[in-house]
Protein backbone atom coordinates (compact mmCIF):
# COMPACT_ATOMS: atom_id res chain seq x y z
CA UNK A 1 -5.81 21.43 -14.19
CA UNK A 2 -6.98 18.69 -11.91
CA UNK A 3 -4.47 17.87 -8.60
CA UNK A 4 -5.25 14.59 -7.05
CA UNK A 5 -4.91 14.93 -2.93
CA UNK A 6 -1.79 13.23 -2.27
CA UNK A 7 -0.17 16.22 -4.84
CA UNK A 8 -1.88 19.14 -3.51
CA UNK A 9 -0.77 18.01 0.35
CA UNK A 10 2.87 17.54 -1.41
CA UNK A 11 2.51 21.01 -2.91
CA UNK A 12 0.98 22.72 0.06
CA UNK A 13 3.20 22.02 2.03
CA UNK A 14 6.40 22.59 0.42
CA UNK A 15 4.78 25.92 -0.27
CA UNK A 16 5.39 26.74 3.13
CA UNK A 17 8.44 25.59 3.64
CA UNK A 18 9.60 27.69 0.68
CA UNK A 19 9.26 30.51 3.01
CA UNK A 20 11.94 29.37 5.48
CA UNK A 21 14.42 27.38 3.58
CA UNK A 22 15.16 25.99 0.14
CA UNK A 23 17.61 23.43 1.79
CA UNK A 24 14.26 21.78 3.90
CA UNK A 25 12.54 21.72 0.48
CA UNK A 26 14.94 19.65 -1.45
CA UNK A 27 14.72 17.81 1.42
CA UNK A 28 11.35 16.97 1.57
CA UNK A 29 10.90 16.91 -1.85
CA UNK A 30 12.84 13.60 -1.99
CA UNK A 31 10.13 12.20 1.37
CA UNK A 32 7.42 9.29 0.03
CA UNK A 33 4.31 10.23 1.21
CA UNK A 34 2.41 7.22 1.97
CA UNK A 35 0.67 5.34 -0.98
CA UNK A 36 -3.42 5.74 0.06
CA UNK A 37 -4.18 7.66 -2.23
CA UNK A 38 -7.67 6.58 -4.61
CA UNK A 39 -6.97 4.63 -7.77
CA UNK A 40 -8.49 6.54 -10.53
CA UNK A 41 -9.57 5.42 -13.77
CA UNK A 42 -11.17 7.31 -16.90
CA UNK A 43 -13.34 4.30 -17.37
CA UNK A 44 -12.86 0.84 -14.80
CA UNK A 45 -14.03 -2.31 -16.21
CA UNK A 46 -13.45 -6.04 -15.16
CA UNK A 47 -12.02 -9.40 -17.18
CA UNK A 48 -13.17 -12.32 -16.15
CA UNK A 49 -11.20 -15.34 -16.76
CA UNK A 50 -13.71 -18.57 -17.39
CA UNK A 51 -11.07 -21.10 -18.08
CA UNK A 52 -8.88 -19.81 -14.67
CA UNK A 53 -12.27 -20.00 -12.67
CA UNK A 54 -12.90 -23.59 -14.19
CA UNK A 55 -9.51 -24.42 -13.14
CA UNK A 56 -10.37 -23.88 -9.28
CA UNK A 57 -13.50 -26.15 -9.26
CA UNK A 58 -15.60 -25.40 -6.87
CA UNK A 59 -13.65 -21.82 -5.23
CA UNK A 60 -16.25 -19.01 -4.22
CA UNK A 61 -13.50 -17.18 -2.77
CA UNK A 62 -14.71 -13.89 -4.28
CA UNK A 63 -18.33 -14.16 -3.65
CA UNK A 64 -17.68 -14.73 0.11
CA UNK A 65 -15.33 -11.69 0.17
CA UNK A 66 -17.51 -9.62 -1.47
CA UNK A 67 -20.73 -10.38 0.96
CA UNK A 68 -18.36 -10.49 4.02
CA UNK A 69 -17.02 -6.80 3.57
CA UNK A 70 -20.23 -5.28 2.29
CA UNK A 71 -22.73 -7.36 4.98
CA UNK A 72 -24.51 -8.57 2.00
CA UNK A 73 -27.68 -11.38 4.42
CA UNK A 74 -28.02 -14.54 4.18
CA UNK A 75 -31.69 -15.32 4.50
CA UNK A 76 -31.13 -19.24 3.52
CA UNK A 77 -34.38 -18.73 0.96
CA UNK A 78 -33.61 -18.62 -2.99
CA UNK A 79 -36.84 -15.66 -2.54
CA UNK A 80 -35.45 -13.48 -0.33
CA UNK A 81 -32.06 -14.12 -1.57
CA UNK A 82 -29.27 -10.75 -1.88
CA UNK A 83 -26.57 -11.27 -4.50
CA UNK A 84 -23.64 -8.76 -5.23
CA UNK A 85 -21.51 -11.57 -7.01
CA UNK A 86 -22.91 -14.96 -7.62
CA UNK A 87 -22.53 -18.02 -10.68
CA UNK A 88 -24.71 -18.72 -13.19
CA UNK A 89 -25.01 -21.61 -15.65
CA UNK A 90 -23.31 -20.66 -18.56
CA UNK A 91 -26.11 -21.21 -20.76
CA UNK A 92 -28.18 -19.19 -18.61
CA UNK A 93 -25.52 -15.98 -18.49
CA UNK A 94 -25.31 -16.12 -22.30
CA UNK A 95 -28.21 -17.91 -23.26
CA UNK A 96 -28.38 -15.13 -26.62
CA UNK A 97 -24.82 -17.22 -27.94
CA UNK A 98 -25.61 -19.75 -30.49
CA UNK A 99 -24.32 -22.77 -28.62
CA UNK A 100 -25.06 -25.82 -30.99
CA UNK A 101 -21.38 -26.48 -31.69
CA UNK A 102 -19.35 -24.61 -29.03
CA UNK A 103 -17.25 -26.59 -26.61
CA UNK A 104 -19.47 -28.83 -24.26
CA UNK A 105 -16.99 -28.05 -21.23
CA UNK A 106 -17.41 -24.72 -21.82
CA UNK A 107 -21.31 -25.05 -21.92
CA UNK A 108 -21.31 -26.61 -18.58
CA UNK A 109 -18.78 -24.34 -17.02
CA UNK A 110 -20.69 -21.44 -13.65
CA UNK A 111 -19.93 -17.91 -15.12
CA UNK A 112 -19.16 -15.74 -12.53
CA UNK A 113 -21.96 -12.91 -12.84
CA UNK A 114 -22.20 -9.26 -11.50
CA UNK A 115 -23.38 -5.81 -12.24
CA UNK A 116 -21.87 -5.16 -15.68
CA UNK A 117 -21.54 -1.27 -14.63
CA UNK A 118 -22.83 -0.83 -18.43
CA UNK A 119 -21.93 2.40 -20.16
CA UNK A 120 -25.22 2.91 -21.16
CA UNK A 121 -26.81 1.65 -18.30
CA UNK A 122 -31.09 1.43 -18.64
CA UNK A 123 -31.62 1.10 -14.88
CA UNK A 124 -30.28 4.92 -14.79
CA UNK A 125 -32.58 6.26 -17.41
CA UNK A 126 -35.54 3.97 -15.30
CA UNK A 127 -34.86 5.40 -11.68
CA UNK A 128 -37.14 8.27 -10.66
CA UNK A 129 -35.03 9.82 -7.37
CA UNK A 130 -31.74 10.02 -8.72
CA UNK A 131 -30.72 6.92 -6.00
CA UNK A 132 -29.12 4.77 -9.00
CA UNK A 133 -26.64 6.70 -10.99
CA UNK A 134 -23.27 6.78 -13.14
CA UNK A 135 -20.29 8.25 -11.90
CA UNK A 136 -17.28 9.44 -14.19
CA UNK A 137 -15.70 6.95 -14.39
CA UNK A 138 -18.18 4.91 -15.43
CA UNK A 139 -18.90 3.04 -11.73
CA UNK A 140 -23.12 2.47 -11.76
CA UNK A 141 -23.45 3.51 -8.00
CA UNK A 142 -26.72 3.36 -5.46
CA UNK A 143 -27.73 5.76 -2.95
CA UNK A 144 -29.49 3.58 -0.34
CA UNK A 145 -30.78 6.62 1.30
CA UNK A 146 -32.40 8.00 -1.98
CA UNK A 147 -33.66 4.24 -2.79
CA UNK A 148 -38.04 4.24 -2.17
CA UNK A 149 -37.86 0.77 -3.51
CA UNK A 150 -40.40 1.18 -6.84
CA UNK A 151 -38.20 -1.49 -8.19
CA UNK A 152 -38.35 0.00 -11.39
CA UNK A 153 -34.37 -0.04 -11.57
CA UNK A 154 -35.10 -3.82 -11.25
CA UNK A 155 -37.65 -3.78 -13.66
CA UNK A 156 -34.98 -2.26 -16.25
CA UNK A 157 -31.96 -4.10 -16.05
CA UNK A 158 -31.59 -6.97 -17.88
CA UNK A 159 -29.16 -8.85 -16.75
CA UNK A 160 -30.67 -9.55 -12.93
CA UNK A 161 -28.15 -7.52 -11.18
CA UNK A 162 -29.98 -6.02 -8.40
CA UNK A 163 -32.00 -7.54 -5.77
CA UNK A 164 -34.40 -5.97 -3.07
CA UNK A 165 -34.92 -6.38 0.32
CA UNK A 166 -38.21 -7.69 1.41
CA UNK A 167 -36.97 -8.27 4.88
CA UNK A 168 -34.69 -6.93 7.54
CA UNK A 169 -31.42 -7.63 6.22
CA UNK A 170 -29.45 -7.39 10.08
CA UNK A 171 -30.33 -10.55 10.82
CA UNK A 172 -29.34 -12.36 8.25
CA UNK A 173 -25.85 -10.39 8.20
CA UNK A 174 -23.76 -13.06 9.50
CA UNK A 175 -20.21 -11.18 10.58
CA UNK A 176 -21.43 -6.96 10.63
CA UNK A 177 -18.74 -4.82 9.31
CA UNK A 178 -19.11 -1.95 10.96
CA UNK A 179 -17.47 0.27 8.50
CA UNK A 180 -19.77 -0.43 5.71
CA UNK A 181 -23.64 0.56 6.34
CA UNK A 182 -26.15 -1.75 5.98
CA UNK A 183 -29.47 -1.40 4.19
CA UNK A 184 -32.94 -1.00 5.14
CA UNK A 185 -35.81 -3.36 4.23
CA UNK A 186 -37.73 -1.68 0.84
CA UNK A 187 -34.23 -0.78 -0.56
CA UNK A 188 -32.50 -1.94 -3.59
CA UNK A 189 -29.03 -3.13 -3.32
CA UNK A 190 -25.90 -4.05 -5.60
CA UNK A 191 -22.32 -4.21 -6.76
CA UNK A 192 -20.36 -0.68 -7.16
CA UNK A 193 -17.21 -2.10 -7.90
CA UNK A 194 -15.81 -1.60 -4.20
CA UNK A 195 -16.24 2.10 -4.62
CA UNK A 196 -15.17 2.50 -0.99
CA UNK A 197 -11.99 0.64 -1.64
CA UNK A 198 -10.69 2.12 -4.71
CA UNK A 199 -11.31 5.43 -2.74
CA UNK A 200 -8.35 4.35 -0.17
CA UNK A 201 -6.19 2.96 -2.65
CA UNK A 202 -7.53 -0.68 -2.59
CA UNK A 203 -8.58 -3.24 -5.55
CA UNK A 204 -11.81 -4.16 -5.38
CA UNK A 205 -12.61 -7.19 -2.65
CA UNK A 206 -13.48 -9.64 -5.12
CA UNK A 207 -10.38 -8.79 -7.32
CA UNK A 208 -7.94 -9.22 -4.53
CA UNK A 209 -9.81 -12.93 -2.92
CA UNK A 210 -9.44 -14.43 -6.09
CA UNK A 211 -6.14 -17.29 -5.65
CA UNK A 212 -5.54 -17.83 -9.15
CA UNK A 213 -6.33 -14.06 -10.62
CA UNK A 214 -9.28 -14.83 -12.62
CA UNK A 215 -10.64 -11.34 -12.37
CA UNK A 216 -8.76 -8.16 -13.46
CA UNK A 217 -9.85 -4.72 -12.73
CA UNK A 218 -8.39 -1.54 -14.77
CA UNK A 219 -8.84 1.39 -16.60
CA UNK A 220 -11.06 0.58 -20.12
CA UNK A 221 -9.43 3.84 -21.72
CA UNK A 222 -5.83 3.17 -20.38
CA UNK A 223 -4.07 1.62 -23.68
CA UNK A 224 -1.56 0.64 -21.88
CA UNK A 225 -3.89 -0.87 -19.06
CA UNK A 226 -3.77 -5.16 -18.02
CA UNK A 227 -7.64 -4.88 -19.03
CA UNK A 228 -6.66 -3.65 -22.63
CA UNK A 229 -3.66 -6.08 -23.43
CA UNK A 230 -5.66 -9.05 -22.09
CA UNK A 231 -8.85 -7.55 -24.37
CA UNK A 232 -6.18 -7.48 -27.41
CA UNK A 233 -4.81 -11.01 -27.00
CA UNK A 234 -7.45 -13.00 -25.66
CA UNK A 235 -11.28 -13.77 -27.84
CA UNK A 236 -13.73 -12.29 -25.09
CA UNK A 237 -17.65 -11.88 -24.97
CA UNK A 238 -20.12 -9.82 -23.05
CA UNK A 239 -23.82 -10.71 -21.48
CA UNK A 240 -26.36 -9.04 -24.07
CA UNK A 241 -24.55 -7.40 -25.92
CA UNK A 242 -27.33 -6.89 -28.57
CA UNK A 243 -29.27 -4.47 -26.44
CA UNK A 244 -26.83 -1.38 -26.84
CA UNK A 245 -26.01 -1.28 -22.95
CA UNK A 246 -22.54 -1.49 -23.40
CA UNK A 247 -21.69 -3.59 -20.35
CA UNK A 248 -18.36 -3.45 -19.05
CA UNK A 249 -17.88 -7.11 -17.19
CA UNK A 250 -15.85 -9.01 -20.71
CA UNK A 251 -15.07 -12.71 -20.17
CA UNK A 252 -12.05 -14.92 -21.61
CA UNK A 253 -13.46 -18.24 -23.31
């Protein structure tokens, strides 16, 4: 049976105690330990509320948080250009809808576009060192330091999630974090769902920027879960879903 660390340090250490006093382990059994320990999930995925985005005109709250705290560059050319989070033109992010008749606000509305962390995820099955991969709980991760920039990752997803560096990347990093690395010219780059934050306890960056809670983050498998209940009561799409890669970014209409 699994014990998470914030239990085992709990357990540990009233093990010890046990030895001297049961009096100083009811004690301590009533102590908080401090709340840092990882969120978990079984399998995360993201809502994305168009109509709350549409509502805040103009807002790229979570794009800049997201760049700022993973020193995504700036090169100021569309070529070179790195994207984690960015908006596309709703016809352009579902262009596979059939559109004749559906709402010409919606039509013209930017849908806020990621990696969709797909269950079935074809840029996985395409890389040939291991460096792009799928974690338990469903996070589509990159190891920059197993990246030898084939591009064939690139080549396999279909929904333009993952850009490459053709340059330096430092310069172009306008305010360097130093607790996040940066890459490497020749390597592929991406979302992974703020991996290092849920790993302290944190919502992702872009989750937490967002002023009028357009995005929601939870666990897929959790009935129970904000993801599932807004899933149940609100009509949601996905980007390609035709293709069978499952992706796990749904957005409210």
């Amino acid at each position: 049976m699994g014990v998470d660390r914030r239990n085992f340090i709990k357990i540990a250490g009233l093990s010890t105690v046990a030895l001297v006093s049961k009096p100083v382990v009811d004690a301590l059994a009533d102590i908080d330990l401090p709340e840092d320990s990882p969120l978990e999930a079984k399998r995360w995925a993201m809502v994305i509320d168009l109509k709350k985005c549409e509502a805040n005109e103009g807002c790229t709250a979570c794009i800049d948080a997201c760049h700022l705290e993973h020193n995504v560059p700036d090169f100021k050319d569309a070529k070179d250009e790195i994207k984690w989070i960015w908006t596309e033109h709703f016809e352009h992010a579902f262009h596979e809808l059939d559109q004749e008749y559906i709402n010409k606000e919606l039509k013209h509305l930017p849908a806020l576009v990621l990696c969709n962390h797909c269950d079935n995820p074809p840029c996985v099955r395409a890389c040939p060192t291991g460096a792009t991969f799928k974690r338990d709980d469903g996070i589509v991760m990159m190891d920059w330091h197993r990246c030898i920039g084939c591009r064939y990752c690139l080549a396999a997803c279909p929904y333009g999630s993952r850009s490459f560096n053709w340059r330096d990347p430092k310069p172009a990093i306008k305010e360097e974090k130093p607790n996040y690395p940066t890459r490497m010219r020749g390597i592929v780059e991406k979302c992974t769902f703020c991996d290092e934050r849920l790993a302290k306890g944190q919502m992702p960056a872009c989750v937490d920027a967002c002023p009028v809670g357009a995005l929601v983050f939870d666990d897929l498998e959790n009935p129970d879960s904000i993801v599932r209940k807004l899933l149940a009561e609100n009509f949601t799409i996905r980007r390609k879903p035709g293709l069978g890669t499952k992706p796990e970014i749904y957005y409210i209409v």
